[in-house]
N, C-alpha and C. Protein backbone atom coordinates (compact mmCIF):
# COMPACT_ATOMS: atom_id res chain seq x y z
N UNK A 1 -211.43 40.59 11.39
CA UNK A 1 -211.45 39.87 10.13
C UNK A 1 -212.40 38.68 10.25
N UNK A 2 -213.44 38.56 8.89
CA UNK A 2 -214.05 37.64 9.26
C UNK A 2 -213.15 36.29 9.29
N UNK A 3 -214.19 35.17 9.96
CA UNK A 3 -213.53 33.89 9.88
C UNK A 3 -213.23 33.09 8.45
N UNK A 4 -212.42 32.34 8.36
CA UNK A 4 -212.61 31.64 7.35
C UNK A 4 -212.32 32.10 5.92
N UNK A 5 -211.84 33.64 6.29
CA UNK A 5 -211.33 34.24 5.03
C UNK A 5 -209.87 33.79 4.10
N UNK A 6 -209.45 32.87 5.22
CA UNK A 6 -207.85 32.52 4.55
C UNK A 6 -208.27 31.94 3.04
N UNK A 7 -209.35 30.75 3.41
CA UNK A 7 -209.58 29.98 2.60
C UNK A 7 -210.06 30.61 1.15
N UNK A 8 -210.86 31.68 1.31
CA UNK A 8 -211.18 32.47 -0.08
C UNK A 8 -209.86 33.37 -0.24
N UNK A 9 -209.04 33.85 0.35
CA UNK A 9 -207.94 34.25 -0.34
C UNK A 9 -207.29 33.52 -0.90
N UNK A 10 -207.06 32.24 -0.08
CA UNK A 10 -206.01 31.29 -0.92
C UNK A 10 -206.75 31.09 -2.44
N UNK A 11 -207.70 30.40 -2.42
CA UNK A 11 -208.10 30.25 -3.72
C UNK A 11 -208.45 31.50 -4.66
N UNK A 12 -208.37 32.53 -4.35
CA UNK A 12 -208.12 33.76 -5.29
C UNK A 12 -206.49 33.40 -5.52
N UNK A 13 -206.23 33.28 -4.40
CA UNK A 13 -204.61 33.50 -4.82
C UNK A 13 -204.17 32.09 -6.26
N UNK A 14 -204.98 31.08 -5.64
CA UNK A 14 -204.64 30.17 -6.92
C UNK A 14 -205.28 30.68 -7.89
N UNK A 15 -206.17 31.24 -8.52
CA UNK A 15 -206.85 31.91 -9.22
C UNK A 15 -206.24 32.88 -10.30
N UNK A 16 -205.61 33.58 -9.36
CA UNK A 16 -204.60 35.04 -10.00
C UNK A 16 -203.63 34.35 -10.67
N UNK A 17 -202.98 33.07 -10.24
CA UNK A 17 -201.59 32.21 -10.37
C UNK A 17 -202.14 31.77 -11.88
N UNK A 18 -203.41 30.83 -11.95
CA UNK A 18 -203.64 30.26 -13.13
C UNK A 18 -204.03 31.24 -14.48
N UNK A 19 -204.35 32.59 -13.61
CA UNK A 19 -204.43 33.35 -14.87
C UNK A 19 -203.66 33.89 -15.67
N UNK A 20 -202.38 34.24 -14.62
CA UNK A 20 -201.27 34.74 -14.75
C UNK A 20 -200.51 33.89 -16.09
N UNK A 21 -200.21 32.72 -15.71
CA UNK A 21 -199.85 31.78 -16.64
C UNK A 21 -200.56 31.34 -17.51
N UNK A 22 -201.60 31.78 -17.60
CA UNK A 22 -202.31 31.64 -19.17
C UNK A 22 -202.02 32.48 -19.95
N UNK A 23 -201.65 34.21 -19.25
CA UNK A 23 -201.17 34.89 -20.29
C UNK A 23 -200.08 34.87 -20.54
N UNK A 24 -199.08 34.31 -19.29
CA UNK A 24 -197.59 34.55 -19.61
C UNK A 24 -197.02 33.55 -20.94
N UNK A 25 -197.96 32.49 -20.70
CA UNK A 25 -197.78 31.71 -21.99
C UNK A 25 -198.27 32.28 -23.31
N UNK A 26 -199.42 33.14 -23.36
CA UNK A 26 -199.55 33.18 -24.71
C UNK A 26 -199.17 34.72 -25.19
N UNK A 27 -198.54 35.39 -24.13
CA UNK A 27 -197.25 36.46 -24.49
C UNK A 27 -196.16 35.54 -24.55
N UNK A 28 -195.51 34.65 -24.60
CA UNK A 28 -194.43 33.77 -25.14
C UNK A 28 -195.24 33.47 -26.25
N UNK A 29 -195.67 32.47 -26.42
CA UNK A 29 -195.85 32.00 -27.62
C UNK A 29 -196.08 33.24 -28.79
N UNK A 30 -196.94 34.35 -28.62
CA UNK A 30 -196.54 35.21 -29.48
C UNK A 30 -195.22 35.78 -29.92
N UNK A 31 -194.44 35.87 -28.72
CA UNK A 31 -193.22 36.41 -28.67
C UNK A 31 -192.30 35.29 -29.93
N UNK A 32 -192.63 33.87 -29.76
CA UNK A 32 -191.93 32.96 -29.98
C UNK A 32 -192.34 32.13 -31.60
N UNK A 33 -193.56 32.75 -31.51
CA UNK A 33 -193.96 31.90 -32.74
C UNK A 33 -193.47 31.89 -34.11
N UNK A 34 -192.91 33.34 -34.19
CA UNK A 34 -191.29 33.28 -35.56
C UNK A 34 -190.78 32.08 -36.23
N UNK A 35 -190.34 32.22 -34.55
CA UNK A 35 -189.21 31.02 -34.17
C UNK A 35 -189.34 29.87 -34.39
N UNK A 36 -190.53 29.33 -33.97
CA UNK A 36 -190.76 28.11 -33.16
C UNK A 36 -191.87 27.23 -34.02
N UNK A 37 -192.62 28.08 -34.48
CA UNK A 37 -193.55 28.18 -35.45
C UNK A 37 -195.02 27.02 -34.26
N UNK A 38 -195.14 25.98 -34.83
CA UNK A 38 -196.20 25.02 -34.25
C UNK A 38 -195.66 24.78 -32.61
N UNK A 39 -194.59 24.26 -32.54
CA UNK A 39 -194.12 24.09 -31.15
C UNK A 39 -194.69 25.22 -30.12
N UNK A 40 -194.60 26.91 -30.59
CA UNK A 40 -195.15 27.47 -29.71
C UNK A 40 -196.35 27.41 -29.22
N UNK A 41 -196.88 27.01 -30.50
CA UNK A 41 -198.69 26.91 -30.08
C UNK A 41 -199.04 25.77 -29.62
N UNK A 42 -197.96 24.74 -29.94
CA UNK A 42 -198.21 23.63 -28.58
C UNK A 42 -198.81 23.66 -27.34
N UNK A 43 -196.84 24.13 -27.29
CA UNK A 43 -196.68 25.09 -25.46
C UNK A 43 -197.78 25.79 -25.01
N UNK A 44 -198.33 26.59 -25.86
CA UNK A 44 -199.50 27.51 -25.67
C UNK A 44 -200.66 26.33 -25.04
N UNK A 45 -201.15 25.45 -25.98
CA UNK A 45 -202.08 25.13 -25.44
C UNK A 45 -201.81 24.13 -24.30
N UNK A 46 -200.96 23.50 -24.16
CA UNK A 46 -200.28 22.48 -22.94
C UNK A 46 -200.61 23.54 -21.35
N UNK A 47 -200.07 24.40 -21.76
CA UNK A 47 -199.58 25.76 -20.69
C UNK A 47 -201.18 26.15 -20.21
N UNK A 48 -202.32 26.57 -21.42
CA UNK A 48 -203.51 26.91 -21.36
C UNK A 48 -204.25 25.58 -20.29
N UNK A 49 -203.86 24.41 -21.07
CA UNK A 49 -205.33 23.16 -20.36
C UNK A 49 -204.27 23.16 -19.01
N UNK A 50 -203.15 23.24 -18.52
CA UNK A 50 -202.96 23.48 -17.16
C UNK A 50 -203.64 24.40 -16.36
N UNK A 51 -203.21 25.65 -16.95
CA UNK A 51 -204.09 26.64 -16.07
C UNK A 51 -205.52 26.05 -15.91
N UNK A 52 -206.01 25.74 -16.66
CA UNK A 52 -207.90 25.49 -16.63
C UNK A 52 -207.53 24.78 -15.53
N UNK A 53 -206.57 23.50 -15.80
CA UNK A 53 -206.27 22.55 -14.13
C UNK A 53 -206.27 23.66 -13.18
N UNK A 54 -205.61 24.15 -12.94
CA UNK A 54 -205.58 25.11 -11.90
C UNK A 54 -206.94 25.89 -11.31
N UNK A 55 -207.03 26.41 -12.11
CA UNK A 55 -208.82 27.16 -12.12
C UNK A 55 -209.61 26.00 -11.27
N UNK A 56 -209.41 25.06 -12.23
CA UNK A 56 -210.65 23.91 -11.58
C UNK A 56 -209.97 23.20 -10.24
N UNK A 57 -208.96 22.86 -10.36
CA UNK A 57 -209.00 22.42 -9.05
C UNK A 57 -208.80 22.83 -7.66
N UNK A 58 -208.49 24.75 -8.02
CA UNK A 58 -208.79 25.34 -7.03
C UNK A 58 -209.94 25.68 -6.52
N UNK A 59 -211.16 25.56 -7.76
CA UNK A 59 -212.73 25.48 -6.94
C UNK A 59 -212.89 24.61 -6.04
N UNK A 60 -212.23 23.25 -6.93
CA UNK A 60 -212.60 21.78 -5.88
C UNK A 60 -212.04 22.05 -4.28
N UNK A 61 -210.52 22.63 -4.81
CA UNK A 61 -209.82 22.23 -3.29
C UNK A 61 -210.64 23.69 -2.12
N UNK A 62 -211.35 24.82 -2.81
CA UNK A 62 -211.60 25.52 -1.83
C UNK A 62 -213.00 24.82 -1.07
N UNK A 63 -213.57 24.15 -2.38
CA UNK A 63 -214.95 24.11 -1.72
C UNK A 63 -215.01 22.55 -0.58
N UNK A 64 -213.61 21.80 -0.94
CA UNK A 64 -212.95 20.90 0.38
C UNK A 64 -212.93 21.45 1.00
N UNK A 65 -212.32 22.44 1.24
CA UNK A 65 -211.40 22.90 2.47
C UNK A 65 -212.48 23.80 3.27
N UNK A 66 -213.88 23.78 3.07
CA UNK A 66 -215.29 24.50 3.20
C UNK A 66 -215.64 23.63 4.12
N UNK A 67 -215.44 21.90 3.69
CA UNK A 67 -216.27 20.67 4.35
C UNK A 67 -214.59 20.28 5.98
N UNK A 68 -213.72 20.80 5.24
CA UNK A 68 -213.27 20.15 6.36
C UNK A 68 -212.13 19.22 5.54
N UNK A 69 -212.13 19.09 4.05
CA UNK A 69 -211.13 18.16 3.85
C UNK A 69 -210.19 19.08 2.81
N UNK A 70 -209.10 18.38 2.52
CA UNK A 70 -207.87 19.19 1.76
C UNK A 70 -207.92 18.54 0.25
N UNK A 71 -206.55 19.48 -1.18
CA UNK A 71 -206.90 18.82 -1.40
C UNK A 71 -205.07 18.11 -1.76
N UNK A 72 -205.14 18.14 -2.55
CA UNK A 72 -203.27 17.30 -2.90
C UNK A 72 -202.56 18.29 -3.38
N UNK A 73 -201.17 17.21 -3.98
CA UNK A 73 -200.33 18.13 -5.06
C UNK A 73 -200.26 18.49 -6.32
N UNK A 74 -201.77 18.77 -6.60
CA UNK A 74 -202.55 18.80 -8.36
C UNK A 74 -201.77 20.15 -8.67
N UNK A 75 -202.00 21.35 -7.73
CA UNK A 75 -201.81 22.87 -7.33
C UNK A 75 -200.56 22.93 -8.17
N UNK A 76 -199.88 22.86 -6.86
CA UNK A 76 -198.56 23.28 -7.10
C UNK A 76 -197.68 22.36 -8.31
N UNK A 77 -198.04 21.08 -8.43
CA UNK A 77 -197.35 20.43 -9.65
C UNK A 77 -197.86 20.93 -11.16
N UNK A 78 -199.55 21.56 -11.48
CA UNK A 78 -199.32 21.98 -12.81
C UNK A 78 -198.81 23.06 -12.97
N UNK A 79 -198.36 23.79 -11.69
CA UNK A 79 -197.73 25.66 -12.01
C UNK A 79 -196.40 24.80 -12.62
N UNK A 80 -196.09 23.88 -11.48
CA UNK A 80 -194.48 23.91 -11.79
C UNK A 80 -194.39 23.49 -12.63
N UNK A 81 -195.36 21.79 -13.92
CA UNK A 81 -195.35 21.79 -15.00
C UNK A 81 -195.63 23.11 -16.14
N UNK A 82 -196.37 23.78 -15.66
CA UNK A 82 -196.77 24.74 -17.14
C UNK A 82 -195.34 25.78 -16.98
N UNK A 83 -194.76 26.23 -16.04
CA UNK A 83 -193.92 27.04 -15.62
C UNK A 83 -192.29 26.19 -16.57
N UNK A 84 -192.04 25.38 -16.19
CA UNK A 84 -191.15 24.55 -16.79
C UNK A 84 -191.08 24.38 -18.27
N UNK A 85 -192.51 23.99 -19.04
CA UNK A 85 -192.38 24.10 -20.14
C UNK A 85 -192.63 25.74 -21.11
N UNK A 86 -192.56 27.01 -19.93
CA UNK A 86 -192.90 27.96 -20.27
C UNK A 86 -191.11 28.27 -20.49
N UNK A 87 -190.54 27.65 -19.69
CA UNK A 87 -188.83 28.32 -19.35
C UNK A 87 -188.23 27.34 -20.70
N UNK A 88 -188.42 26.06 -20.74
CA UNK A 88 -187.95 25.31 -22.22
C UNK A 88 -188.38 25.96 -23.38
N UNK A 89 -189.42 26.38 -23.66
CA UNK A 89 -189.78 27.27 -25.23
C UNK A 89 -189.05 28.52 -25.19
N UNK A 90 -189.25 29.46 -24.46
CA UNK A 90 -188.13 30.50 -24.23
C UNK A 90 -186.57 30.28 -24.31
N UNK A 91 -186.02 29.03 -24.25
CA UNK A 91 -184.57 28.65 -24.13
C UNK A 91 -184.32 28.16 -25.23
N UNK A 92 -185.56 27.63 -26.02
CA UNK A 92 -185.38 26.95 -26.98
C UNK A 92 -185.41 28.04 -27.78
N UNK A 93 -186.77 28.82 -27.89
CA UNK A 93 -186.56 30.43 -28.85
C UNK A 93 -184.87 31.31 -28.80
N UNK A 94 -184.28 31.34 -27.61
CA UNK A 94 -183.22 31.38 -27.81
C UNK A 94 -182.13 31.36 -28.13
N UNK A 95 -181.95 30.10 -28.23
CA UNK A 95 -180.95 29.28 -28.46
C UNK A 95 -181.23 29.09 -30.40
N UNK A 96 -181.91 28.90 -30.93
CA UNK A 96 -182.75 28.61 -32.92
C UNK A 96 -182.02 29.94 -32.89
């Protein structure tokens, strides 16, 4: 295996993550928009400019982690924000 491959998997792997949740949000918000009417398309776009966070700051943190430096908890805190407000619109579609 070549060297140095972790680092381009990982950032595919953040990659796949931010895409994932761009659609999972806007299969909710379709799912939800009945319901919910504007609020979903909120969520939608809240959920959307995260992922882009994601996208982008997994370029930054791979092309760190290229030079030798890391990068923070940008990553994993907008999944768990967009993820969170993906589980509140769904509970909330629920519950109306």
């Amino acid at each position: 295996m070549e060297r140095g491959a972790q680092n381009e998997r990982t950032a595919l792997a953040w990659q796949r993550t931010a895409l994932a949740m761009i659609a999972g949000s806007a299969v909710l918000a379709r799912l939800t928009a009945d319901r919910l009417g504007a609020y979903a398309l909120v969520s939608l776009g809240v959920t959307t400019a995260l992922g882009l966070v994601v996208l982008v700051a997994a370029r930054w943190r791979y092309r760190a982690g290229r030079r030798g430096r890391r990068g923070g908890a940008v990553l994993p805190a907008a999944v768990a924000g967009g993820t969170v407000l993906m589980i509140l619109v769904e509970a909330a579609a629920l519950l109306r």
